[in-house]
PDB file of N, CA and C in Angstrom:
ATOM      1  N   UNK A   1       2.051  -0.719  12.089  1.00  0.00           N
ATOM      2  CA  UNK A   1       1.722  -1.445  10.876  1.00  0.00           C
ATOM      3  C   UNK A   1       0.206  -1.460  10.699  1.00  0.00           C
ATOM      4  N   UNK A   2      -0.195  -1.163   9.466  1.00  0.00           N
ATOM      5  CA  UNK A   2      -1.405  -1.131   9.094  1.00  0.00           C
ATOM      6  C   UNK A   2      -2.652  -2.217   9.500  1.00  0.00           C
ATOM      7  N   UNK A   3      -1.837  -3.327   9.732  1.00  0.00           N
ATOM      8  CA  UNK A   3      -2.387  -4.969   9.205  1.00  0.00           C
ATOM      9  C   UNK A   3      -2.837  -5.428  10.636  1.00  0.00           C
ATOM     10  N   UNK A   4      -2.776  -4.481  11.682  1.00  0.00           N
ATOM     11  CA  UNK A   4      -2.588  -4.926  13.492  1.00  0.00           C
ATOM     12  C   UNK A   4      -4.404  -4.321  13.225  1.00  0.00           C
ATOM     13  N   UNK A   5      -4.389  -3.385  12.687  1.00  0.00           N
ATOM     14  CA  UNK A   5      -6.166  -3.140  12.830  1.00  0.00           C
ATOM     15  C   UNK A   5      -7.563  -4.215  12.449  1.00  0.00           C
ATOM     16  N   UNK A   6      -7.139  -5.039  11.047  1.00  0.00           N
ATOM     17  CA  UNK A   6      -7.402  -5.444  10.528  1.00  0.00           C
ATOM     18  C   UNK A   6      -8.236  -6.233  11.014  1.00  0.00           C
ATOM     19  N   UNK A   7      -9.421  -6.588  10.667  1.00  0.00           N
ATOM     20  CA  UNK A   7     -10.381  -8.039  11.137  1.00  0.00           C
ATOM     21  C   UNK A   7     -10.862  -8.930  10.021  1.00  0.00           C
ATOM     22  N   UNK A   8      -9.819 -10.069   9.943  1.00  0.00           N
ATOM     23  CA  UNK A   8     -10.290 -10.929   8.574  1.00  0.00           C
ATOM     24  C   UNK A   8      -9.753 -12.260   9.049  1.00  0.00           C
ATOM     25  N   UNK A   9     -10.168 -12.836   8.254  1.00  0.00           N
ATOM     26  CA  UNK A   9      -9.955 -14.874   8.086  1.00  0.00           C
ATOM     27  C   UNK A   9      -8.320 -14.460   7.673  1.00  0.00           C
ATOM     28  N   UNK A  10      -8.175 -15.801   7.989  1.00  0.00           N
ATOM     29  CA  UNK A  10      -6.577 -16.037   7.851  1.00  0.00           C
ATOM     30  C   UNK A  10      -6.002 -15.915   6.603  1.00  0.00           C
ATOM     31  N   UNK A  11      -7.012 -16.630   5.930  1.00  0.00           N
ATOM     32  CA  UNK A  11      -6.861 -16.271   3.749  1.00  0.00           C
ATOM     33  C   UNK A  11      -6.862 -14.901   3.643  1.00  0.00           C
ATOM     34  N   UNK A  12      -7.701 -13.994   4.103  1.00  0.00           N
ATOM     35  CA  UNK A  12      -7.810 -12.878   3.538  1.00  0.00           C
ATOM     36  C   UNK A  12      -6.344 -12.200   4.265  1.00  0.00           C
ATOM     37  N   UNK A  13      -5.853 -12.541   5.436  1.00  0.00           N
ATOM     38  CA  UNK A  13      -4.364 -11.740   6.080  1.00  0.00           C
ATOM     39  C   UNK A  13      -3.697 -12.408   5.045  1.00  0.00           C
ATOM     40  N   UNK A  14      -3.593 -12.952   4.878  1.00  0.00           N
ATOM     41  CA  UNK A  14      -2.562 -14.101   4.125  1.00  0.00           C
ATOM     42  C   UNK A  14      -2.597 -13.617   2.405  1.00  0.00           C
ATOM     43  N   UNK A  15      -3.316 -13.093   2.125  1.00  0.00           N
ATOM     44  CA  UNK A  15      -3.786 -12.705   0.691  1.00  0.00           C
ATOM     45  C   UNK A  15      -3.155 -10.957   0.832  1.00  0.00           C
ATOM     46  N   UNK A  16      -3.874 -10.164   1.924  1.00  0.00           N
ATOM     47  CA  UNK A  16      -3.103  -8.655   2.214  1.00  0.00           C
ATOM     48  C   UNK A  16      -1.227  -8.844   2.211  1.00  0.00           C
ATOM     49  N   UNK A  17      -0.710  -9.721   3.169  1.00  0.00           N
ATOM     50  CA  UNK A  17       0.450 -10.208   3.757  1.00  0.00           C
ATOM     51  C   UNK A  17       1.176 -10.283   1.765  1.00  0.00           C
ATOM     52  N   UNK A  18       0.275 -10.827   1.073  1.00  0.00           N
ATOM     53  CA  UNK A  18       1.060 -11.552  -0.303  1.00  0.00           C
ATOM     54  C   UNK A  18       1.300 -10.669  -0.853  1.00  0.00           C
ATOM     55  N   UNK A  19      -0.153  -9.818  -1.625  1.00  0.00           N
ATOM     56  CA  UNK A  19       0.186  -8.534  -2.026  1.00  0.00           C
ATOM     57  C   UNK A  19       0.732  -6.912  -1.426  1.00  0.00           C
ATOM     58  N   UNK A  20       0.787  -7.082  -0.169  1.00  0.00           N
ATOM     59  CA  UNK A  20       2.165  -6.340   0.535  1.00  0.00           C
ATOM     60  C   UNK A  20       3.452  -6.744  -0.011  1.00  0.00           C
ATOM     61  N   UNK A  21       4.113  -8.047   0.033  1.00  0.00           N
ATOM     62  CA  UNK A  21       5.485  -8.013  -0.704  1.00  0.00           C
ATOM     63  C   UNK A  21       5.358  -7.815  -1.866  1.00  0.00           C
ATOM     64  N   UNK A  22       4.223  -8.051  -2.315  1.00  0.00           N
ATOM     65  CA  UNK A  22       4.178  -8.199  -3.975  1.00  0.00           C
ATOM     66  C   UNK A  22       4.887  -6.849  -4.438  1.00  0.00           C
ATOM     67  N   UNK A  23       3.740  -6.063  -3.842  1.00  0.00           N
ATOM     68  CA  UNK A  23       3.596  -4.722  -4.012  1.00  0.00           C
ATOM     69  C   UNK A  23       4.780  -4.078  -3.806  1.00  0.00           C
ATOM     70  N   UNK A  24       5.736  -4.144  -2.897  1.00  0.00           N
ATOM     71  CA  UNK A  24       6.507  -3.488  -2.308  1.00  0.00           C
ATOM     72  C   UNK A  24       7.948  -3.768  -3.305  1.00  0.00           C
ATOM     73  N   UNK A  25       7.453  -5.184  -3.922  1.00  0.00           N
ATOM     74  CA  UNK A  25       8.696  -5.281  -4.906  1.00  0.00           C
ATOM     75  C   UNK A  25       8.592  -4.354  -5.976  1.00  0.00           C
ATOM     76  N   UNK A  26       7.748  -4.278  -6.543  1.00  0.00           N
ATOM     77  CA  UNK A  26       7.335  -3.643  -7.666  1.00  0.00           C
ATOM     78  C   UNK A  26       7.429  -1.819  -7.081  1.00  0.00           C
ATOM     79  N   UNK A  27       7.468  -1.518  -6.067  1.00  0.00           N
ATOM     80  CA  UNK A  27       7.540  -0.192  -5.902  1.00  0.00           C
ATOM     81  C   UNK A  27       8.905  -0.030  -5.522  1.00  0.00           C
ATOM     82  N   UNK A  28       9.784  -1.261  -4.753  1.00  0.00           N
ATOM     83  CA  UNK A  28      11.537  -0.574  -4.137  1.00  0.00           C
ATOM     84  C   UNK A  28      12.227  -1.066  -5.761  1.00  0.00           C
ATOM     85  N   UNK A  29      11.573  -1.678  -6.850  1.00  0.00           N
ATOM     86  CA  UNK A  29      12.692  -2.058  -7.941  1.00  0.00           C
ATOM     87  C   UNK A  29      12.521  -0.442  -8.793  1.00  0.00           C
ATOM     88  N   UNK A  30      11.388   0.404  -8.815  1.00  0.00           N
ATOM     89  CA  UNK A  30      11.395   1.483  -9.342  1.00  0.00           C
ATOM     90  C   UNK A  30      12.514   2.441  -8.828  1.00  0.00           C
ATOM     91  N   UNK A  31      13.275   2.208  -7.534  1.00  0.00           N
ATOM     92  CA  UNK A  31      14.278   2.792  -7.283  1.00  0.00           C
ATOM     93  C   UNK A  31      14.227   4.178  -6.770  1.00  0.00           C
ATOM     94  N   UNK A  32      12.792   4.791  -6.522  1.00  0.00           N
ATOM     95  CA  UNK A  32      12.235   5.705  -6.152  1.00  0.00           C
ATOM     96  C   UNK A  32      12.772   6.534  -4.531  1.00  0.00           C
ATOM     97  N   UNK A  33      13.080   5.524  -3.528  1.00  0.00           N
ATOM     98  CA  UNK A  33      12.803   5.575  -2.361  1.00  0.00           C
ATOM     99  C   UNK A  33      14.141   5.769  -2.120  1.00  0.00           C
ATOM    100  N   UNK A  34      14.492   6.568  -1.033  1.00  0.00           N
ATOM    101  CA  UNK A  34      15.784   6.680  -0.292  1.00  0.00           C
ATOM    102  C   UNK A  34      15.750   5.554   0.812  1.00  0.00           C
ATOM    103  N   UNK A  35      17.077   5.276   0.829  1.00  0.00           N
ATOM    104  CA  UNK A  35      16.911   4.179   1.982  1.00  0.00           C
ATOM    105  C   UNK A  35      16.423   4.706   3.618  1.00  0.00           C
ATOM    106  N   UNK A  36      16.795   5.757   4.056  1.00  0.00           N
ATOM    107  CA  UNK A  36      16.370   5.991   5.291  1.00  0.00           C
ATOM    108  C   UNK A  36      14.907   6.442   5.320  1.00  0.00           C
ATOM    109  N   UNK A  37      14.601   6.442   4.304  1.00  0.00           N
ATOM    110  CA  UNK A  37      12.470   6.829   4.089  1.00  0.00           C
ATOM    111  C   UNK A  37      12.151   5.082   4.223  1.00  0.00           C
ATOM    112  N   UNK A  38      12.877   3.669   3.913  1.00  0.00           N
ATOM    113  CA  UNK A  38      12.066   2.802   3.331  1.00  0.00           C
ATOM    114  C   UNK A  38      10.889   2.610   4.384  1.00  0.00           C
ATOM    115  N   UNK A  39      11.273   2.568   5.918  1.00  0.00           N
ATOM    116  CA  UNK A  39      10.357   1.995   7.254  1.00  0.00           C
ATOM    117  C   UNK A  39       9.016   2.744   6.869  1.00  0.00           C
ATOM    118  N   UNK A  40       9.249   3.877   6.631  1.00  0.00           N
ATOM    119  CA  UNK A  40       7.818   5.182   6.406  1.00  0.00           C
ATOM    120  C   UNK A  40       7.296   4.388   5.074  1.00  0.00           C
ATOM    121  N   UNK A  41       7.910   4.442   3.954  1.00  0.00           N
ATOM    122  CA  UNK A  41       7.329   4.231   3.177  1.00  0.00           C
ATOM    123  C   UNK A  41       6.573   2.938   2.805  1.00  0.00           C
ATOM    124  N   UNK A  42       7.017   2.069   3.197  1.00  0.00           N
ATOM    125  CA  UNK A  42       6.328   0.507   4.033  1.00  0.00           C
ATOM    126  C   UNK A  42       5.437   0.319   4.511  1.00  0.00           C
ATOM    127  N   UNK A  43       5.303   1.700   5.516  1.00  0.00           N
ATOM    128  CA  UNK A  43       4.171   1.741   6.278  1.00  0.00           C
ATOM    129  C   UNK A  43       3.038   2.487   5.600  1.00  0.00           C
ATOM    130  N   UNK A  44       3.303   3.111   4.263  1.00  0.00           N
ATOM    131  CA  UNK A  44       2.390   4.376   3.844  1.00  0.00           C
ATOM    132  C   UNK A  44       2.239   3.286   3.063  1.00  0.00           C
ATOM    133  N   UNK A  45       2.733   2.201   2.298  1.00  0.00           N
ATOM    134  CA  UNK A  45       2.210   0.856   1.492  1.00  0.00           C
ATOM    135  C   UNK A  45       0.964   0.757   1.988  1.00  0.00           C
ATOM    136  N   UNK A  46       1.369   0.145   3.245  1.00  0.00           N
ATOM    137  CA  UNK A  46       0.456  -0.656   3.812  1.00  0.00           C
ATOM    138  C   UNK A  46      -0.765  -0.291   4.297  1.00  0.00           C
ATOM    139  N   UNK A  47      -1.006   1.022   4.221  1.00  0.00           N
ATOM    140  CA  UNK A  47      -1.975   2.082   4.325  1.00  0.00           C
ATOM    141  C   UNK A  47      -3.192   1.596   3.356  1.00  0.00           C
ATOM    142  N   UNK A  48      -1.878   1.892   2.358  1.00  0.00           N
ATOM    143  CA  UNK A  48      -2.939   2.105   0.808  1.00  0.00           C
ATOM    144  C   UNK A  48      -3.302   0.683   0.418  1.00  0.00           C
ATOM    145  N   UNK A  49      -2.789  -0.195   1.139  1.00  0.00           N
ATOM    146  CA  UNK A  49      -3.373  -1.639   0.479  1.00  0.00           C
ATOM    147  C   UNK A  49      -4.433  -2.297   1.292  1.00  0.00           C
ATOM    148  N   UNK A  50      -4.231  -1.760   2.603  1.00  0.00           N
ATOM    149  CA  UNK A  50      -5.649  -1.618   3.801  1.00  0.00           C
ATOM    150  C   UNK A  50      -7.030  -0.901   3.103  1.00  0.00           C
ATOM    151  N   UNK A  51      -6.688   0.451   2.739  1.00  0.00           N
ATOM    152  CA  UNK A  51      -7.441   0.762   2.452  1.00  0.00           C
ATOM    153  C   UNK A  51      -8.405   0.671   1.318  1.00  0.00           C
ATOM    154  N   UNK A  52      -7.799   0.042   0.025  1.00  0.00           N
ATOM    155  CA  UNK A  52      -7.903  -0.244  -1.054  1.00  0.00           C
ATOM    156  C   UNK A  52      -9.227  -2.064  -0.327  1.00  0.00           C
ATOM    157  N   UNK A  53      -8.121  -2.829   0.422  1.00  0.00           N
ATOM    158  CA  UNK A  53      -9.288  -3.837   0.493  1.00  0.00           C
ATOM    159  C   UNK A  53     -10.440  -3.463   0.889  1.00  0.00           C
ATOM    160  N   UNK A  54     -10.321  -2.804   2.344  1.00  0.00           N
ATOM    161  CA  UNK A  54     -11.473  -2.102   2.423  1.00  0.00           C
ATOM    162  C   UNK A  54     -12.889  -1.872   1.739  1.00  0.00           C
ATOM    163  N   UNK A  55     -12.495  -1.083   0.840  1.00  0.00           N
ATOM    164  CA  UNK A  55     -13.185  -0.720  -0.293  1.00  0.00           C
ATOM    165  C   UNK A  55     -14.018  -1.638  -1.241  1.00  0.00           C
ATOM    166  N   UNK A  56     -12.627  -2.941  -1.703  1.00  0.00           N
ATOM    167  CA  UNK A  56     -13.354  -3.652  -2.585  1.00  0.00           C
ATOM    168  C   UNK A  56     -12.305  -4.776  -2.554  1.00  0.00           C
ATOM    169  N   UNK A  57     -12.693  -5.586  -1.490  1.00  0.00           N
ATOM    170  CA  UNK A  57     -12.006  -7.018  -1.205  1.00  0.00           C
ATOM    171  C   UNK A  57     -12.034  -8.019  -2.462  1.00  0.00           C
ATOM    172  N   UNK A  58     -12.620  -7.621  -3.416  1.00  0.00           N
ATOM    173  CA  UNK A  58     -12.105  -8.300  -5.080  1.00  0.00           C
ATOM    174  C   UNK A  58     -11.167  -7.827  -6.073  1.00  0.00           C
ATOM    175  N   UNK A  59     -10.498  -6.665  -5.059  1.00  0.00           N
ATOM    176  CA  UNK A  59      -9.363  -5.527  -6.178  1.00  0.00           C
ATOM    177  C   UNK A  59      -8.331  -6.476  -6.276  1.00  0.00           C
ATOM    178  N   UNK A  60      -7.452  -6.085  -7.362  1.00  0.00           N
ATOM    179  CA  UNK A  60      -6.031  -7.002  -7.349  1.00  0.00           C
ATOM    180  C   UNK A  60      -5.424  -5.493  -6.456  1.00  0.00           C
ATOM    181  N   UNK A  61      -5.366  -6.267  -5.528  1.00  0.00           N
ATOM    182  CA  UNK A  61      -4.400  -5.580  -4.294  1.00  0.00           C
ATOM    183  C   UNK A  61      -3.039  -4.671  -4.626  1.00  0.00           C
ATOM    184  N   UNK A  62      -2.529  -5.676  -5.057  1.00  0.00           N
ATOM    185  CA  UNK A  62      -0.889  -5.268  -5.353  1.00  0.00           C
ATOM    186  C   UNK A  62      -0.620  -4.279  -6.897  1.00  0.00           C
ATOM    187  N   UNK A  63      -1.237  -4.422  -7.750  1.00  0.00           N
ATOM    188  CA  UNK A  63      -1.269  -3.492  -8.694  1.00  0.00           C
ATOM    189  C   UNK A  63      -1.633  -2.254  -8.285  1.00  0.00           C
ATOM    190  N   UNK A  64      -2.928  -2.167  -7.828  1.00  0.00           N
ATOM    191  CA  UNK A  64      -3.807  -0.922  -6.971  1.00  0.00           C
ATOM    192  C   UNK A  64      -2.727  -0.438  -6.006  1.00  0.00           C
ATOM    193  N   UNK A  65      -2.629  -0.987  -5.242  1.00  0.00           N
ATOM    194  CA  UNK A  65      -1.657  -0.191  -4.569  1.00  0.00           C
ATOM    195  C   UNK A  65      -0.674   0.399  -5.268  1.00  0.00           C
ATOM    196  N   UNK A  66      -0.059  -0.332  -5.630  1.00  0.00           N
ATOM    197  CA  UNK A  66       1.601   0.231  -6.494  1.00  0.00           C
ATOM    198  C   UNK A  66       1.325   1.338  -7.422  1.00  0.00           C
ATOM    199  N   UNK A  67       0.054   1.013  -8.062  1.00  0.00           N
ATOM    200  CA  UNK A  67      -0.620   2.506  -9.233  1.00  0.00           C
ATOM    201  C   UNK A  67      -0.391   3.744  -7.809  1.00  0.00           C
ATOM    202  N   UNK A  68      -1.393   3.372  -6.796  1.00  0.00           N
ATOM    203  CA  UNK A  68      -1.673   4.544  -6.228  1.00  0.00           C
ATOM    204  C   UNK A  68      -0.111   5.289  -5.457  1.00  0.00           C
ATOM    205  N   UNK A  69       0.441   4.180  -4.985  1.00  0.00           N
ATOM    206  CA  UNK A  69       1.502   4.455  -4.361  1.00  0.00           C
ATOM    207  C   UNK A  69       2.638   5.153  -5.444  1.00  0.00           C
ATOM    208  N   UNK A  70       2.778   4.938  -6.411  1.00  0.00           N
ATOM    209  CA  UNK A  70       3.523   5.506  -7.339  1.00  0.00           C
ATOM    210  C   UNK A  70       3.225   6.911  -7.702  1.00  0.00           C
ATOM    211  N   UNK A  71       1.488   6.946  -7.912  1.00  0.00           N
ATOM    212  CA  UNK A  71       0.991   8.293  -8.395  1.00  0.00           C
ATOM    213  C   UNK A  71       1.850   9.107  -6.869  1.00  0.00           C
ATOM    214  N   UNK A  72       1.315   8.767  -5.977  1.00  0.00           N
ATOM    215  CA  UNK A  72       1.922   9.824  -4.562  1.00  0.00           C
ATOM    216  C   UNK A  72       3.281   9.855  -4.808  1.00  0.00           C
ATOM    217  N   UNK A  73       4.058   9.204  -4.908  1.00  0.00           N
ATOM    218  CA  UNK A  73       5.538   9.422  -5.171  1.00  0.00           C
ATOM    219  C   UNK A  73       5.920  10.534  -5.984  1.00  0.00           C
ATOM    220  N   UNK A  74       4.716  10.722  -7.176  1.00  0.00           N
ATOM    221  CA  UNK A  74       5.333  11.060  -8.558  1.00  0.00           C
ATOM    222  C   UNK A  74       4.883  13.003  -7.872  1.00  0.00           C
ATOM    223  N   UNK A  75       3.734  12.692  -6.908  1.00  0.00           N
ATOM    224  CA  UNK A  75       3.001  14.324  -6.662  1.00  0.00           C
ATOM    225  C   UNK A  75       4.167  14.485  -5.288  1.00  0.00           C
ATOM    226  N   UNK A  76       4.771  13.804  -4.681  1.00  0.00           N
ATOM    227  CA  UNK A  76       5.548  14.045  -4.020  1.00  0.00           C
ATOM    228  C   UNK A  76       5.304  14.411  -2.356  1.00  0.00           C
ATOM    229  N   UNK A  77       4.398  12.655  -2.625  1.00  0.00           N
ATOM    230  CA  UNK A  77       3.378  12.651  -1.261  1.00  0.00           C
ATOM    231  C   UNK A  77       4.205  12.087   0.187  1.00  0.00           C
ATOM    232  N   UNK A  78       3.678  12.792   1.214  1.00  0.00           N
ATOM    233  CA  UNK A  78       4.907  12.309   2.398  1.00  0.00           C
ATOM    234  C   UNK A  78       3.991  11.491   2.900  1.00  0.00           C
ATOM    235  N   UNK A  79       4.626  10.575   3.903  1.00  0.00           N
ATOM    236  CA  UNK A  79       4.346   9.455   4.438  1.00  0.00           C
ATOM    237  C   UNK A  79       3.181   9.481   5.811  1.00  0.00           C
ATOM    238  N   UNK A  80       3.228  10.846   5.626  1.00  0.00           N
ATOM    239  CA  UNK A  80       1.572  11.854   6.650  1.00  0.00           C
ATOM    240  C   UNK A  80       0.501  11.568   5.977  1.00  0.00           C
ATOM    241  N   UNK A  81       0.567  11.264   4.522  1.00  0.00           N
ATOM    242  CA  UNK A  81      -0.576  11.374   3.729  1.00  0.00           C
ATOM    243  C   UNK A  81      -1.410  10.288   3.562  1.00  0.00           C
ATOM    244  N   UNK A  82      -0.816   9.451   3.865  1.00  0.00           N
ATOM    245  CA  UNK A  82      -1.462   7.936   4.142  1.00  0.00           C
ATOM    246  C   UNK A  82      -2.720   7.747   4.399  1.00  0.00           C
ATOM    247  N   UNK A  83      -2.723   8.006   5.602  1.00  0.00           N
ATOM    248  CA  UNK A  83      -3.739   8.027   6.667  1.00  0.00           C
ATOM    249  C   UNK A  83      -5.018   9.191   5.733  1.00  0.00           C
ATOM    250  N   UNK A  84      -4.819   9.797   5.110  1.00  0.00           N
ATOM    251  CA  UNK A  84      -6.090  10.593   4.873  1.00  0.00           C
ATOM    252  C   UNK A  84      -6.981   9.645   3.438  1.00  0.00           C
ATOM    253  N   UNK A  85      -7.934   9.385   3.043  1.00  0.00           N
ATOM    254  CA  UNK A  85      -8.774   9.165   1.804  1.00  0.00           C
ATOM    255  C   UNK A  85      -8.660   8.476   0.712  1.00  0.00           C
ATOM    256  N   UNK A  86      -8.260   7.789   0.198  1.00  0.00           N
ATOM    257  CA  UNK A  86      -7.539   7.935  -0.864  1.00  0.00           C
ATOM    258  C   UNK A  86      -8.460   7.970  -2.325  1.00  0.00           C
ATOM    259  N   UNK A  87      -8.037   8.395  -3.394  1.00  0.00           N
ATOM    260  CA  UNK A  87      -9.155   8.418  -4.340  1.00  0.00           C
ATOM    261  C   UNK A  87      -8.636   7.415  -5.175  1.00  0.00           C
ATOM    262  N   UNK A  88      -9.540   6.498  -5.390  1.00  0.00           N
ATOM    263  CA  UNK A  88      -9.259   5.225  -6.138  1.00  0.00           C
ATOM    264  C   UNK A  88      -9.752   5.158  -7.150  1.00  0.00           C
ATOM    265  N   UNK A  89     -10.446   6.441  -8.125  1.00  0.00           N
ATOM    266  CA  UNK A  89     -11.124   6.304  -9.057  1.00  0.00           C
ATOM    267  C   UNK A  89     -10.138   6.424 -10.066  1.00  0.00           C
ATOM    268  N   UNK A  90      -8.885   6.676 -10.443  1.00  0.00           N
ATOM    269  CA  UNK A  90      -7.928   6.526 -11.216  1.00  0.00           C
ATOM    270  C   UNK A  90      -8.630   5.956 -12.739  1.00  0.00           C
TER     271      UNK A  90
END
């Protein structure tokens, strides 16, 4: 899990932790995901919402993610891809 690396105040886990479900609703109601991908794809969430704070700990988390996480779905990104860059200039 993404969130074991992490070094923040309890608000800010607690704020990642929120917009993780948030996020994750808004990406399993699109209906996108096979059920035996969901564990991978959970984890490739949680990638992109790490990395996204990262970046800019004033982003709305859970939208950002779900944009980005959707765009990869739509290019037909595997759950390897996580871990590399992500371009957030969308």
């Amino acid at each position: 899990m993404p969130f074991r690396s992490v070094t923040a105040d309890r608000r800010e886990l607690q704020r990642l932790c929120e917009a993780f479900d948030d996020a994750w609703v808004a990406v399993s109601s699109a209906r996108l995901i096979e059920n035996d991908h969901i564990p991978a794809e959970r984890e490739r969430l949680g990638y992109i919402l790490v990395q996204i704070w990262e970046g800019d700990r004033e982003a709305h988390l859970a939208t950002r993610a779900v944009q980005l996480f959707l765009n990869g779905v739509r290019k037909n990104a595997t759950p390897a891809s996580a871990g590399r860059q992500l371009d957030t200039d969308d």
